[in-house]
C-alpha atoms as a PDB file:
ATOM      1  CA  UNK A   1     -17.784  35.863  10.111  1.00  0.00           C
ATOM      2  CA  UNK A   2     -16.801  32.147  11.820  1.00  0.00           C
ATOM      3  CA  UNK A   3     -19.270  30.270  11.933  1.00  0.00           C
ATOM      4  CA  UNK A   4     -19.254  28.312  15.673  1.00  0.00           C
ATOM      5  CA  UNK A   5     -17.829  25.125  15.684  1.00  0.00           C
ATOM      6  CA  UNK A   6     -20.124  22.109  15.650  1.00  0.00           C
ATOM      7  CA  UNK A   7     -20.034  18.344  15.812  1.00  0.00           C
ATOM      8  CA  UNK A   8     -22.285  17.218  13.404  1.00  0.00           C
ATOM      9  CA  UNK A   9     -24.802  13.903  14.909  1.00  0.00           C
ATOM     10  CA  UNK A  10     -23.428  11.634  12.228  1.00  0.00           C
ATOM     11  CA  UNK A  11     -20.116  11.285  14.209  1.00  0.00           C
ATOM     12  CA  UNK A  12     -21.816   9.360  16.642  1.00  0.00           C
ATOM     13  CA  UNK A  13     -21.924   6.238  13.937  1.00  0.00           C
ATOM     14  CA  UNK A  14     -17.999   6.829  13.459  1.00  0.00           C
ATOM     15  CA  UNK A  15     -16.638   8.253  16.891  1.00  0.00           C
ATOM     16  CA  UNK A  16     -16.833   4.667  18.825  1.00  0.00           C
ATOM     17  CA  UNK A  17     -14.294   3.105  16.371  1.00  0.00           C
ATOM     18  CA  UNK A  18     -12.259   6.002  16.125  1.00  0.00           C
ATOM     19  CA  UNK A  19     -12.017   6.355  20.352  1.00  0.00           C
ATOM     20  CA  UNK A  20     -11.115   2.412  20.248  1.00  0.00           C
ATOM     21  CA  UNK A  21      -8.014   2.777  17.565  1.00  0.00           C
ATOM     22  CA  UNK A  22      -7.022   5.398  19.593  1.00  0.00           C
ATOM     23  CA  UNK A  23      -6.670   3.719  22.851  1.00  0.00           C
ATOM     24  CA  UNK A  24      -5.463   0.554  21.221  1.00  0.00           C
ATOM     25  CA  UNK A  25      -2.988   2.400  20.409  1.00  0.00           C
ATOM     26  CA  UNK A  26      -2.215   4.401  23.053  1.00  0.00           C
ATOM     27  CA  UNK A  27      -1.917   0.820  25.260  1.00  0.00           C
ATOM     28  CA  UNK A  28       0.658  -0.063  22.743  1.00  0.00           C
ATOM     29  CA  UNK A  29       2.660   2.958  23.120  1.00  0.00           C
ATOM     30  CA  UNK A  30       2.373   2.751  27.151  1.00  0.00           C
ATOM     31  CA  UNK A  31       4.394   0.015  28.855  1.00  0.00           C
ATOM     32  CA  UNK A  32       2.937   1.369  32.401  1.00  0.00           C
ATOM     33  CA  UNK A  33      -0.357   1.911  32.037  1.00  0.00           C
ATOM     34  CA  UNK A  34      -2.975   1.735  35.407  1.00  0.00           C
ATOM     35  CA  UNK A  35      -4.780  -0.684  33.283  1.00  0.00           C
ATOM     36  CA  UNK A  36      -3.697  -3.305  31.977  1.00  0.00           C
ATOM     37  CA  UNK A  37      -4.249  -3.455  27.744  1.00  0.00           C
ATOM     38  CA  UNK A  38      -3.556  -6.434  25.073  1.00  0.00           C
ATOM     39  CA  UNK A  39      -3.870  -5.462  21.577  1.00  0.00           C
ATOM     40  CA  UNK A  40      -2.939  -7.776  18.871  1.00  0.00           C
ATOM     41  CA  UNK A  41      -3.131  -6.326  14.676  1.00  0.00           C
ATOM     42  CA  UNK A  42      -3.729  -8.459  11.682  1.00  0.00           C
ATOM     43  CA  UNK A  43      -2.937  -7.431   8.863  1.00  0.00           C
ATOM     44  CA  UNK A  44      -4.044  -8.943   5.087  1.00  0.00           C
ATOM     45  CA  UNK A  45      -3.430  -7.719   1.379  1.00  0.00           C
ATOM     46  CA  UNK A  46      -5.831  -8.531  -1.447  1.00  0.00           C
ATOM     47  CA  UNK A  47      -6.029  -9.562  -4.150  1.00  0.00           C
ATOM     48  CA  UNK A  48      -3.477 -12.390  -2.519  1.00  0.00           C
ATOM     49  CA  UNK A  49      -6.265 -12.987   0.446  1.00  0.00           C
ATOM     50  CA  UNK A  50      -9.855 -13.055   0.344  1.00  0.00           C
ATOM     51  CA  UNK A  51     -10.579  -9.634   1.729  1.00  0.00           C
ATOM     52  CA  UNK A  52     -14.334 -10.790   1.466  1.00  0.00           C
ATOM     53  CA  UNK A  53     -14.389 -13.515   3.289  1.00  0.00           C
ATOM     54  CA  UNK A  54     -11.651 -12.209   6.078  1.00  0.00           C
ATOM     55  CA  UNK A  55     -14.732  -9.594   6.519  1.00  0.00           C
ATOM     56  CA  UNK A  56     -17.666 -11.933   7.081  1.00  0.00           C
ATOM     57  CA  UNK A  57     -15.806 -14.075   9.469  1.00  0.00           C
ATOM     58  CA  UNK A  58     -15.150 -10.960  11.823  1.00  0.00           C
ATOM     59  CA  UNK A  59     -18.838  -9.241  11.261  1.00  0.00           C
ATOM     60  CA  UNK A  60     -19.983 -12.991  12.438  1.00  0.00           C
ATOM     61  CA  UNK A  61     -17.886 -12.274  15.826  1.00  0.00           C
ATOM     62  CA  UNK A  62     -20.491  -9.579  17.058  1.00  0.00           C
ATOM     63  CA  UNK A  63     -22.241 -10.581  19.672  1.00  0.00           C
ATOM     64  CA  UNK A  64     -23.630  -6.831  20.904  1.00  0.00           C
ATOM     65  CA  UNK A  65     -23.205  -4.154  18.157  1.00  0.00           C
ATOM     66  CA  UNK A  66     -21.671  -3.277  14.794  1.00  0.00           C
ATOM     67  CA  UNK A  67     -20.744   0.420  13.994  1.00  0.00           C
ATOM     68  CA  UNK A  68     -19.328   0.379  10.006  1.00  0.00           C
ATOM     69  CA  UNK A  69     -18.585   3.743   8.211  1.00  0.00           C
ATOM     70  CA  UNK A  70     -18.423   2.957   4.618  1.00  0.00           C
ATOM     71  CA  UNK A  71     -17.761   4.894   1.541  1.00  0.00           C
ATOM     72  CA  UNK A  72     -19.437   1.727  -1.028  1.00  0.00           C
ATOM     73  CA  UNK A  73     -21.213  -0.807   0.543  1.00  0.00           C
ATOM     74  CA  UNK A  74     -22.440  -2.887  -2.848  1.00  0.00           C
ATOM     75  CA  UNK A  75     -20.791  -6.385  -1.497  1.00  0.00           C
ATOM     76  CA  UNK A  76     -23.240  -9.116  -1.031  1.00  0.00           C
ATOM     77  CA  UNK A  77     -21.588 -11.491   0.902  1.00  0.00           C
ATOM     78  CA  UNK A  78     -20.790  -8.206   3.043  1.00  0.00           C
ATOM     79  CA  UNK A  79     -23.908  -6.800   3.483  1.00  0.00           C
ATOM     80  CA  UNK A  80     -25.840 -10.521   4.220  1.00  0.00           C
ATOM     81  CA  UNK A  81     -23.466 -10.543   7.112  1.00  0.00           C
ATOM     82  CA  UNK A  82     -24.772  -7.461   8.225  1.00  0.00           C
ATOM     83  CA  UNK A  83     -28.361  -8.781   7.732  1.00  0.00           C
ATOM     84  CA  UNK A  84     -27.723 -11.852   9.708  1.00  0.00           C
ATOM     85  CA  UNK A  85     -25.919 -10.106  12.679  1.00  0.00           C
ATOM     86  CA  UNK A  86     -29.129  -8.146  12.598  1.00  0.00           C
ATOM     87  CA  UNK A  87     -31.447 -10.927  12.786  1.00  0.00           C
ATOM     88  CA  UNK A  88     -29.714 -12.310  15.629  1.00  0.00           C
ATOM     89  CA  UNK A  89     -29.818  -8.852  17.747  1.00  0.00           C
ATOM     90  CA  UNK A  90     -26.554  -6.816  17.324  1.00  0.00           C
ATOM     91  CA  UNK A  91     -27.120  -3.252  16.930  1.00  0.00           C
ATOM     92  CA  UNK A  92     -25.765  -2.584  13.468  1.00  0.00           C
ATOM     93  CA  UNK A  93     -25.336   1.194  12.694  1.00  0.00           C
ATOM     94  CA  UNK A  94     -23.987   2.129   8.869  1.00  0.00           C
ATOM     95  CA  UNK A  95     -23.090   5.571   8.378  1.00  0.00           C
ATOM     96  CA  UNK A  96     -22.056   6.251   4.190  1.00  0.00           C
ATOM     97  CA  UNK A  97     -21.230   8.872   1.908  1.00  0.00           C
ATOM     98  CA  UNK A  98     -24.578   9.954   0.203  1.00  0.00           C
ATOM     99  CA  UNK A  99     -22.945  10.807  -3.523  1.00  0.00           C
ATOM    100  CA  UNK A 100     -21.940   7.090  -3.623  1.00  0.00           C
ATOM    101  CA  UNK A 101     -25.437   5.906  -2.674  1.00  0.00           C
ATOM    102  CA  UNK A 102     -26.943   8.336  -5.451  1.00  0.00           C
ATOM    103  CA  UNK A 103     -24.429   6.778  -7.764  1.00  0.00           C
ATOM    104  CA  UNK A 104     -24.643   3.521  -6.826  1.00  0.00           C
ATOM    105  CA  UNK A 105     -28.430   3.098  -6.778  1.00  0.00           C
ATOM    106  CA  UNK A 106     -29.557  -0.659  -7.162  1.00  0.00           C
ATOM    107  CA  UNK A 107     -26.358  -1.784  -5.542  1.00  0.00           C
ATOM    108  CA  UNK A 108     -26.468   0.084  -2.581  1.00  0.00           C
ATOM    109  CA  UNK A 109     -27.082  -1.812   0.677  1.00  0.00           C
ATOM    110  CA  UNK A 110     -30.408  -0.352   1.591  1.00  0.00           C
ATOM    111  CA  UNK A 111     -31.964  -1.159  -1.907  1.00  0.00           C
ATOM    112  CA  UNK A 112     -30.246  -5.050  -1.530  1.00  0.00           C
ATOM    113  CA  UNK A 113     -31.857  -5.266   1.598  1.00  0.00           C
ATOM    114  CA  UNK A 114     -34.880  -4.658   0.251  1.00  0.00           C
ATOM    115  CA  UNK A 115     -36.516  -2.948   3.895  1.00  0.00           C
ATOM    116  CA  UNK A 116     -35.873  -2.334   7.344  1.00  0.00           C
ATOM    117  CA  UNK A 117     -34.204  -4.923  10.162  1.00  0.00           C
ATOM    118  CA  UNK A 118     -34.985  -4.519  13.741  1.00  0.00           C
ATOM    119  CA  UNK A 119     -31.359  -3.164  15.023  1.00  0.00           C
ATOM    120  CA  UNK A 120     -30.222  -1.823  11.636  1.00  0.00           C
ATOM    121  CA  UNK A 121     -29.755   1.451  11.267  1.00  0.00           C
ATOM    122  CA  UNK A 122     -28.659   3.311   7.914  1.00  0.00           C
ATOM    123  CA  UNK A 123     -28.025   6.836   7.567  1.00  0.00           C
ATOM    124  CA  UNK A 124     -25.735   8.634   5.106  1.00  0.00           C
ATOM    125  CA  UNK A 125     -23.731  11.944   4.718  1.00  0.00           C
ATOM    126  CA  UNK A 126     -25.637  15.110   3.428  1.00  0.00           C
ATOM    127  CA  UNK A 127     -26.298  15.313  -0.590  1.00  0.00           C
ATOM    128  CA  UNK A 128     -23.177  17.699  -1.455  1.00  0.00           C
ATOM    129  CA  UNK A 129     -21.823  17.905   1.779  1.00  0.00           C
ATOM    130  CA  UNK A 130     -17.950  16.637   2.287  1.00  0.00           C
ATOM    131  CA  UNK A 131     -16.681  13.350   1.518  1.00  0.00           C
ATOM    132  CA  UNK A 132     -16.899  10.910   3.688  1.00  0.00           C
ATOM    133  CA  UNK A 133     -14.361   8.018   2.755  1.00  0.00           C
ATOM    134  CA  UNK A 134     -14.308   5.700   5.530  1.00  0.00           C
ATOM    135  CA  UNK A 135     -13.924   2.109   5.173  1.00  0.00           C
ATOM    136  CA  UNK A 136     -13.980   0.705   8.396  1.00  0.00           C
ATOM    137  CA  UNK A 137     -16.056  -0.808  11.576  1.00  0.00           C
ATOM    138  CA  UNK A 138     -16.017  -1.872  14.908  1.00  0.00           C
ATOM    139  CA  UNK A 139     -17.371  -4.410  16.605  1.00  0.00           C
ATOM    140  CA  UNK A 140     -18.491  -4.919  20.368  1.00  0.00           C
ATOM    141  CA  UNK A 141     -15.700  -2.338  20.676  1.00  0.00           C
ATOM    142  CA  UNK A 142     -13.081  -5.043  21.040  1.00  0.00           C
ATOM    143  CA  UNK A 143     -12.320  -5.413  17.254  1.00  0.00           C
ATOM    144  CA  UNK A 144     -11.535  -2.424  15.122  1.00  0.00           C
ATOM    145  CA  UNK A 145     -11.520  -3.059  11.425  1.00  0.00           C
ATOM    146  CA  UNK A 146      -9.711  -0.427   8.924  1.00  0.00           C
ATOM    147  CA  UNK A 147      -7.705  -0.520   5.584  1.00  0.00           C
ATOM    148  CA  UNK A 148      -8.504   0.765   1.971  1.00  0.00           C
ATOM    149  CA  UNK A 149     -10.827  -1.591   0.930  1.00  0.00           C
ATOM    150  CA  UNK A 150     -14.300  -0.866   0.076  1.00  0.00           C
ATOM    151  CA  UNK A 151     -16.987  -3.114   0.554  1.00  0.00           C
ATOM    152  CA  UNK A 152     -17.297  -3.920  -2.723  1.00  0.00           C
ATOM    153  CA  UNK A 153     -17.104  -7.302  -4.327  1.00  0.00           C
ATOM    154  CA  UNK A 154     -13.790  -5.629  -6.132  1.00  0.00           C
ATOM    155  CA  UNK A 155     -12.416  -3.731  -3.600  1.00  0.00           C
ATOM    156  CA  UNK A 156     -12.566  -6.957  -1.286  1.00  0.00           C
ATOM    157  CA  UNK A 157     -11.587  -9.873  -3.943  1.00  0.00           C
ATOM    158  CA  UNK A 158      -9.866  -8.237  -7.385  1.00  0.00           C
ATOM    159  CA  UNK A 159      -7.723  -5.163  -5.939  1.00  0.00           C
ATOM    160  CA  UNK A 160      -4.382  -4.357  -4.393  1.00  0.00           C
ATOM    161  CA  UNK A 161      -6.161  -3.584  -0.833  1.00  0.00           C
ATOM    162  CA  UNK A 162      -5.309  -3.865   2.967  1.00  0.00           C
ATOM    163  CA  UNK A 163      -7.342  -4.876   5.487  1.00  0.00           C
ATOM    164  CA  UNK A 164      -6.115  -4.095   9.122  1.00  0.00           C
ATOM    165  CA  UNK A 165      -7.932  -5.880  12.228  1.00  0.00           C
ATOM    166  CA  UNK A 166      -6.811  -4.241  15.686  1.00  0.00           C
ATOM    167  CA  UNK A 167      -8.016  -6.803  18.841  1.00  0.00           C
ATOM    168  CA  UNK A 168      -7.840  -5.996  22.180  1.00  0.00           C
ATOM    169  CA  UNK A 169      -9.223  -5.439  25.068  1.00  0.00           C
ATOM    170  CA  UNK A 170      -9.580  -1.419  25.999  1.00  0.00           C
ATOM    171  CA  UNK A 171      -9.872   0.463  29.134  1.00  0.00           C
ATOM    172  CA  UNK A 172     -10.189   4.039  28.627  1.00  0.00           C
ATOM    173  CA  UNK A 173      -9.270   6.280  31.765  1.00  0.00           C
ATOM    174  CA  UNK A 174      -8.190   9.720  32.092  1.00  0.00           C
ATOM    175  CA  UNK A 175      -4.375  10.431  31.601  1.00  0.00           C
END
């Protein structure tokens, strides 16, 4: 028997940056579009380029909200960036895969953070459930951040990564 298809509420963390790559680049791919659309990409390869530190300067660019889906979120510098956009009032939503928090324990970003922020929010995949290998964000949904870097101090600084940063401005209308 099928079971009926369902969208399960922890898309909501990921579905805002996945709507803005889209559109991004659909303006790309449409010369005349009703609304006008700039994107521009940057592109950066560790170990060559601080990964880390390309990270924390675009997290401190949030002026409204922060929507990350992140397979390992262990990096400090990472994570205080989080914290800080926090403290100064951007919604910051993390959604991560729950076998990677189990593993990861002390090193996970709850457990560095040591309690609750007003306008953090942390939630995680179900124990078991499918994997959830995202390594992205999006911020004020004018900045989308992707690539295969985790957000780990290795992932960002010691190995062969990308980190892709689409900017633009988006105006989603019906085709």
């Amino acid at each position: 028997m099928d079971r009926p298809f369902r969208i399960s509420p922890s898309w909501l963390f990921v579905l805002p940056a996945i709507l803005l790559g889209l559109a991004l680049e659909r303006g790309a791919r449409s010369a005349q579009s009703p609304c006008p659309s700039s994107t521009a990409a940057e592109v950066h390869y560790g170990p060559g380029e601080d990964l880390e530190r390309i990270d924390v300067a675009l997290l401190h660019e949030a002026a409204k909200q922060i929507d990350m889906a992140a397979y390992v979120l262990t990096d400090s510098a990472v994570i205080e960036a989080l914290r800080a956009a926090s403290v100064h009032g951007v919604k910051v939503r993390i959604w991560r895969d729950a076998s990677e928090v189990a593993r990861l324990s002390e090193f996970d970003v709850e457990t560095q953070l040591g309690g609750r922020f007003h306008g953090l929010e942390i939630r995680s995949s179900a124990p078991g459930g499918e994997l959830m290998h995202l390594k992205g964000y999006c911020v004020d949904h004018r900045l989308l951040r992707t690539g295969s870097a985790n957000f780990s101090r290795s992932g960002e600084t010691r190995q062969d990564n990308d980190l892709v940063a689409l900017r633009g401005h988006v105006c989603l209308h019906r085709v």
